[in-house]
Protein backbone atom coordinates (compact mmCIF):
# COMPACT_ATOMS: atom_id res chain seq x y z
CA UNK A 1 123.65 102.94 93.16
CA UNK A 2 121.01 101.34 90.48
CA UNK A 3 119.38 103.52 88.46
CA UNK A 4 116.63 101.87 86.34
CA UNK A 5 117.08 101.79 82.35
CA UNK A 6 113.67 102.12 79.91
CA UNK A 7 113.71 98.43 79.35
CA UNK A 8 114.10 97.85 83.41
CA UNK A 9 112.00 100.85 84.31
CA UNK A 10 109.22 99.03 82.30
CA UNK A 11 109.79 95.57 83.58
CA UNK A 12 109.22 97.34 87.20
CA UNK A 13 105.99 99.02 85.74
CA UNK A 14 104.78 95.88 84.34
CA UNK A 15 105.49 94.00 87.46
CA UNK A 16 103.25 96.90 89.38
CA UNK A 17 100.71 96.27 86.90
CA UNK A 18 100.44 92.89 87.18
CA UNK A 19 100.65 92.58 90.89
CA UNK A 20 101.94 94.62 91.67
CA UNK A 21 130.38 104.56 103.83
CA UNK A 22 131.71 103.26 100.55
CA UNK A 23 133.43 100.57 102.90
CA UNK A 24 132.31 97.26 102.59
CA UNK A 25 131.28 95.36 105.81
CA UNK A 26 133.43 92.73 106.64
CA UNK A 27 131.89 89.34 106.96
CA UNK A 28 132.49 86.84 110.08
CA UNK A 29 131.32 83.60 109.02
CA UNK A 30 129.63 81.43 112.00
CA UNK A 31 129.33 78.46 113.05
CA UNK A 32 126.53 77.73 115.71
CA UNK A 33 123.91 79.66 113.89
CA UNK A 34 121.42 78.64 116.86
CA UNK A 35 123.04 80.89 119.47
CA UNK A 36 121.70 84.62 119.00
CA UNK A 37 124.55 87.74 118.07
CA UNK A 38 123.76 90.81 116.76
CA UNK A 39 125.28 92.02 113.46
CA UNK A 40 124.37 94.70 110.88
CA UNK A 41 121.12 94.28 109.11
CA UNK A 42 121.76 95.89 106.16
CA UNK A 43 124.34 93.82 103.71
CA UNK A 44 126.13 96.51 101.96
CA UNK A 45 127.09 95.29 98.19
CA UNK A 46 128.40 97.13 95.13
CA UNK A 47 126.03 95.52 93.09
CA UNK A 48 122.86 96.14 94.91
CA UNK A 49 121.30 98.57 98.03
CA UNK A 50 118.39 96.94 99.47
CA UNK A 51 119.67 93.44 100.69
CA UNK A 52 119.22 92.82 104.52
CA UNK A 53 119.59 90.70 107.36
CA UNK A 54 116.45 89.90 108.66
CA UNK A 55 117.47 88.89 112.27
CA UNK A 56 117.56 91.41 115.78
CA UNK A 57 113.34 91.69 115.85
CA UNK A 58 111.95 90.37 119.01
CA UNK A 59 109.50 87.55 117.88
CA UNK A 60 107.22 84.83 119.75
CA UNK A 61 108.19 84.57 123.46
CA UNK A 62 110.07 87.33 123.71
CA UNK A 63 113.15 85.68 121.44
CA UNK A 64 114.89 87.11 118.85
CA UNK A 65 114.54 86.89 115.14
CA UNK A 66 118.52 85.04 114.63
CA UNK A 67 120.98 86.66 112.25
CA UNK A 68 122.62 85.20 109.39
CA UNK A 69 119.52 82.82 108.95
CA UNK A 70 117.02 85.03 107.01
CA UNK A 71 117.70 87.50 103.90
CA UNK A 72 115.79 90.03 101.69
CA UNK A 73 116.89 91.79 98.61
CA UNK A 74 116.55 93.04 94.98
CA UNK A 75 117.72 91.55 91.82
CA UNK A 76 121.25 90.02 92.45
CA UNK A 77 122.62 90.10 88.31
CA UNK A 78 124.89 93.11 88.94
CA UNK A 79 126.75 91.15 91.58
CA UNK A 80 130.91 91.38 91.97
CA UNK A 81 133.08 88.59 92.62
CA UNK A 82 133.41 90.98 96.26
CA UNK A 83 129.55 90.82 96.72
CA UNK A 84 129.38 86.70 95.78
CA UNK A 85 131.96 86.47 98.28
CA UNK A 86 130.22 88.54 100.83
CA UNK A 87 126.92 86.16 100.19
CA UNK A 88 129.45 82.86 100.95
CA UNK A 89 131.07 84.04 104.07
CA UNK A 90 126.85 85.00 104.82
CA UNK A 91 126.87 81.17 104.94
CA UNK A 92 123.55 81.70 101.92
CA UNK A 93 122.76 78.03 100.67
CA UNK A 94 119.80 78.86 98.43
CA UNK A 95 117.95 81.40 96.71
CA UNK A 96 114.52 82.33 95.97
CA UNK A 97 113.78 84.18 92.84
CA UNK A 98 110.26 85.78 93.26
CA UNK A 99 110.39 87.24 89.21
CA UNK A 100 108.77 87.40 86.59
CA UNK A 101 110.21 84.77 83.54
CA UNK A 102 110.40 88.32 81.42
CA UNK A 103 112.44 89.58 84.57
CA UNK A 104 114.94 87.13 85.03
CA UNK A 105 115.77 86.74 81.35
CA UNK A 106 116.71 90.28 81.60
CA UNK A 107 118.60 90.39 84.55
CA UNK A 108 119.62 86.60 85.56
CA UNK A 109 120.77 86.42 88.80
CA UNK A 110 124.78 86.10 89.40
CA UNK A 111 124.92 84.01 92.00
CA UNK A 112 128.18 82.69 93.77
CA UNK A 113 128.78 78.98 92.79
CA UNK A 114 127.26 76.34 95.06
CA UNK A 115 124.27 78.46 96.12
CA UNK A 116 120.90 76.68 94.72
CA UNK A 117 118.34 78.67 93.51
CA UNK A 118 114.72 78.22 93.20
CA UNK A 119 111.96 80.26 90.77
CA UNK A 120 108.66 81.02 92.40
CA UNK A 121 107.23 83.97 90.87
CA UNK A 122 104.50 85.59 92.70
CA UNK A 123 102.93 87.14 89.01
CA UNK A 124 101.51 86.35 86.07
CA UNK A 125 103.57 86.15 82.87
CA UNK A 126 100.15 87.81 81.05
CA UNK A 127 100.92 90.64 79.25
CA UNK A 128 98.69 93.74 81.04
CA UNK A 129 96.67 91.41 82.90
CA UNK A 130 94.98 94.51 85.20
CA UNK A 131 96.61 96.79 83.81
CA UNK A 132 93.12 98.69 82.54
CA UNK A 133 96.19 100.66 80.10
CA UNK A 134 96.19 98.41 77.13
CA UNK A 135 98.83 96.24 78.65
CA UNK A 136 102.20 98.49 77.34
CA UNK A 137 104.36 100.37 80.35
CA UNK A 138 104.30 103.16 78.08
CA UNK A 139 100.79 103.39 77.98
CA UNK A 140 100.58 103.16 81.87
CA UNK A 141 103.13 105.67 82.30
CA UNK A 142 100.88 108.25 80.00
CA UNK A 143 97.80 107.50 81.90
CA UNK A 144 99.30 108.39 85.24
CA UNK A 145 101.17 111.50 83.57
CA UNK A 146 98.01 112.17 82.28
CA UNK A 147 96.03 112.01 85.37
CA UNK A 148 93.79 109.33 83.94
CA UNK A 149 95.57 106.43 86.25
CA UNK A 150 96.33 106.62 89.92
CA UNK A 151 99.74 104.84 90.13
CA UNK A 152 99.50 104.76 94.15
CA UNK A 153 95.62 102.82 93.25
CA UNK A 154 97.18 100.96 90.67
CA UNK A 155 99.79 99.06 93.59
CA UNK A 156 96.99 99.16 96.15
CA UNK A 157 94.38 97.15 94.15
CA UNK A 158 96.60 95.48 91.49
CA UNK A 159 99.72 94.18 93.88
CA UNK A 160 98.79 94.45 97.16
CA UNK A 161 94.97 93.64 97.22
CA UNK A 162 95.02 90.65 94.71
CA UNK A 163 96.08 87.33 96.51
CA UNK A 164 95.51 84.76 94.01
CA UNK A 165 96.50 80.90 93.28
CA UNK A 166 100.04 82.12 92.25
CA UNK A 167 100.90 83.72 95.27
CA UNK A 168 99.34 80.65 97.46
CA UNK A 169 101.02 78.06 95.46
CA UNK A 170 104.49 79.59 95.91
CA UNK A 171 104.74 81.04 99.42
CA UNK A 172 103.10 77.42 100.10
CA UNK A 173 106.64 76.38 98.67
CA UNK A 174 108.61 78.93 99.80
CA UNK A 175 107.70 78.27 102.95
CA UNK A 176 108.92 74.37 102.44
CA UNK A 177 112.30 75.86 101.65
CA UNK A 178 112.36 77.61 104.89
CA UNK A 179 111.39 74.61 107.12
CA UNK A 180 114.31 72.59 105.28
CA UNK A 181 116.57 75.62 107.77
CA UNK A 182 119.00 76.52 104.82
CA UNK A 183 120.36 79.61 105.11
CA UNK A 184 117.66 81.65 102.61
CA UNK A 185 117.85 84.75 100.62
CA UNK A 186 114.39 86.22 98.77
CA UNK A 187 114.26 88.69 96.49
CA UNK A 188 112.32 90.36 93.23
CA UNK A 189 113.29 93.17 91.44
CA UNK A 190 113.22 96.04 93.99
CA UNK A 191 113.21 94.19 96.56
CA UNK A 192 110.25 96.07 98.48
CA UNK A 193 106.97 94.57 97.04
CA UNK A 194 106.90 90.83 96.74
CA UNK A 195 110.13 90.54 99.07
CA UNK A 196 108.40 92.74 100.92
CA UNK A 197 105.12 90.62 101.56
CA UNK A 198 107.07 87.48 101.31
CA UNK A 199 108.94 89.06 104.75
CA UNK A 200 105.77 90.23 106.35
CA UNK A 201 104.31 86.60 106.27
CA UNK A 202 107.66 84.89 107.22
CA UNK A 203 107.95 87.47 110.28
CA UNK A 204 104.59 86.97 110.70
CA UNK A 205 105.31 83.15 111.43
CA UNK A 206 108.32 84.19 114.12
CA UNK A 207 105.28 86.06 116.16
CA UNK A 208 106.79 89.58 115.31
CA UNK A 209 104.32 91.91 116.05
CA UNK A 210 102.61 94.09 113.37
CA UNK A 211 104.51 97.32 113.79
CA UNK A 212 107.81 96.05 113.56
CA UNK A 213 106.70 94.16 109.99
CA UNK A 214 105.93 97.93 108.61
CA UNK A 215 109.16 99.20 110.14
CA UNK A 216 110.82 96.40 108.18
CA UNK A 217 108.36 97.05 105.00
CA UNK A 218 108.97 101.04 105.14
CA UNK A 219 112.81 100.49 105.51
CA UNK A 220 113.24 99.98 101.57
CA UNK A 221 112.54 103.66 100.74
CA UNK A 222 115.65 104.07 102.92
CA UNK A 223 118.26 101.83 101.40
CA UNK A 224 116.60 102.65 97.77
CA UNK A 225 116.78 106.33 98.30
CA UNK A 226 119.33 107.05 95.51
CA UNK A 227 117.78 104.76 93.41
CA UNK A 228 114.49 106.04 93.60
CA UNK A 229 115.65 109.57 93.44
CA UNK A 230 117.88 108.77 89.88
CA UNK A 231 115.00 106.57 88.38
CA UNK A 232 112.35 109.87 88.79
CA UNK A 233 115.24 112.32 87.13
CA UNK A 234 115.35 109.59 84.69
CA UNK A 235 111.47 109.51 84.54
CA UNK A 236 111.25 113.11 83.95
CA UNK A 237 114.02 114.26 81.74
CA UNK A 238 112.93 110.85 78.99
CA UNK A 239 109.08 111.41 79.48
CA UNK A 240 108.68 115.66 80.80
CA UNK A 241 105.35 116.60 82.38
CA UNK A 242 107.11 115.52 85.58
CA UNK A 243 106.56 112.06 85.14
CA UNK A 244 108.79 110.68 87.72
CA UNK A 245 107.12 112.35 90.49
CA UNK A 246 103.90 111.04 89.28
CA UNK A 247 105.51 107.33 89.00
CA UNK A 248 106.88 107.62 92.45
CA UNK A 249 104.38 105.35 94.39
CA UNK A 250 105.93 102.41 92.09
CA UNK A 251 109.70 103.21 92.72
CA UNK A 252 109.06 103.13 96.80
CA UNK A 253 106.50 101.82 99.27
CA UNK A 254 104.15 103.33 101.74
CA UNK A 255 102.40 102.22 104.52
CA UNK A 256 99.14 101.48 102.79
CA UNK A 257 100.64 99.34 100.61
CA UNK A 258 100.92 97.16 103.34
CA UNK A 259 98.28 97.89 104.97
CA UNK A 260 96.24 96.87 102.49
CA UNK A 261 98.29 93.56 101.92
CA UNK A 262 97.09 92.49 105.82
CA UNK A 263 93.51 93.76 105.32
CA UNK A 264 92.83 91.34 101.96
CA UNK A 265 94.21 88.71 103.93
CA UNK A 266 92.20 89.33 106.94
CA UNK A 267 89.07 90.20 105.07
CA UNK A 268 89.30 86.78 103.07
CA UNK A 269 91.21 84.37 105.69
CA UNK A 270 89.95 85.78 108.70
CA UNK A 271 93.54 86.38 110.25
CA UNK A 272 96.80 86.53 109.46
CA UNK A 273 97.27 83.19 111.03
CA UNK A 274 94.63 81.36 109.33
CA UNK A 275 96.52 82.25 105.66
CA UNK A 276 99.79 80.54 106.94
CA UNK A 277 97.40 77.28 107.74
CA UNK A 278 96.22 78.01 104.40
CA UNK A 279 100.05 78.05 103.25
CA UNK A 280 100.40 74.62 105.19
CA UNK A 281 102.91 76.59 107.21
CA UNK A 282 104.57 74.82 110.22
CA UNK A 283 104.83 77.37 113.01
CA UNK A 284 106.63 75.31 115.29
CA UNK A 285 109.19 74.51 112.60
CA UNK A 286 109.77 77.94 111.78
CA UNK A 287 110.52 79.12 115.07
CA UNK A 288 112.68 76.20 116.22
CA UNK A 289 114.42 77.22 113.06
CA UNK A 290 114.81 80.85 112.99
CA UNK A 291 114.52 82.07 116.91
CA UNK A 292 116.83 82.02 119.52
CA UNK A 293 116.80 78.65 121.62
């Protein structure tokens, strides 16, 4: 189980700001990655909770999303040699980082050797851009304590409303990665805000249908349960007044988070369909690559 530091509680702030069994499975490797079977979605890891399998949903045509093709997660630097091996019998070939520079000098990624990995951060390096706090964590953290900031506002209109050049210019590559079909893993720090929209456009581009992309959202308050639940004892025995509980909507997700995430792109693209032209997304490439044949 993670439970966030200061320094790593505050690069997760800042990140909202500015965009804002024990058992181990054991792994199969396979070989004709085409041909559709069913296998756990979640990854379980010792060095992280919320990495999953993103195959099993029923996409465009009635055929499923395939296993072993598409991955989510958090930050992968607490990784053990068991938990690199796990990604290699996964058959992962590359990795995208969706940080922050800040992020990823702080917690690099341990990645198994062989696996390439790619930065394309979906935020601005800017020190409190948005943050309407002064630009510290600290400060943000008193203003919601204090009642003066709303932190569940704060992810609405500062990560989930705000689709800017950034974003465009890197899904627009991400999305190359994807159409090269290379086993894929994306992740950020949590792994349930930009991993999270970064799955909701790729599922998107299967022809999943809307309610099964906020199952899949939602589904990181589940796997980051204990995690959440540490980081707000953690919140409120370092900062009192019951902080954690008021810094809650940053450690999880809810369904207007992504919610609002659809309705900006609808509002300024017209359809969810229209962005991935925008993103120069090849539909037919995606699904030939990631559905059942």
């Amino acid at each position: 189980m993670k439970i966030l530091t200061g320094t790593q509680f505050g690069i997760l702030a800042f990140s909202a700001l500015t965009l804002f069994s024990c058992k181990k499975e054991e792994v199969t490797p396979t070989t004709d990655t085409d041909t559709y079977q069913s296998y756990e979605k979640h990854v379980e890891l010792e060095g992280e909770d919320n990495m999953r399998d993103m195959g099993g949903y029923t996409g465009e045509n009635g055929k499923r999303v395939l296993f072993r093709k598409l991955f989510r997660s958090g930050e992968l630097s607490g990784l053990t040699e068991n938990d690199k091996q796990i990604m290699l019998d996964l058959g992962i070939e590359q990795v995208i980082d969706l940080r922050t520079n800040t992020e990823i000098n702080e917690h690099p990624d341990n990645l198994p050797t062989g696996v390439n990995s790619f930065h394309l951060p979906l935020i601005d390096e800017a020190p409190g851009s948005g943050s309407g706090t002064g630009g510290s964590y600290e400060d943000f953290i008193q203003a919601v304590i204090s009642g003066q900031v709303d932190a569940t506002e704060v992810m609405i209109n500062s990560a989930y409303n705000t689709i800017d050049s950034i974003k465009i210019a890197n899904w627009t590559t991400i999305f190359n990665h994807l159409e090269d079909n290379k086993v894929t893993l994306w992740h950020c720090t949590a792994g349930k805000d930009r991993a999270g929209m970064t799955a909701a456009l790729v599922l998107s581009s299967l022809g999943v249908d809307r309610a099964t992309i906020i199952e899949d959202f939602l589904a990181s308050n589940d796997f980051l349960a204990d995690y959440i639940e540490g980081t707000v004892a953690y919140m409120n025995a370092e900062y009192g007044n019951n902080a954690g509980e008021a810094m809650r909507p940053v450690l999880g997700v809810e369904i207007e988070y992504i919610e609002a995430f659809f309705t900006a792109i609808e509002t300024n693209y017209g359809s969810v369909e229209n962005f991935l032209n925008v993103l120069d997304v090849d539909i037919a490439k995606m699904q030939a690559n990631f559905l059942e044949k």
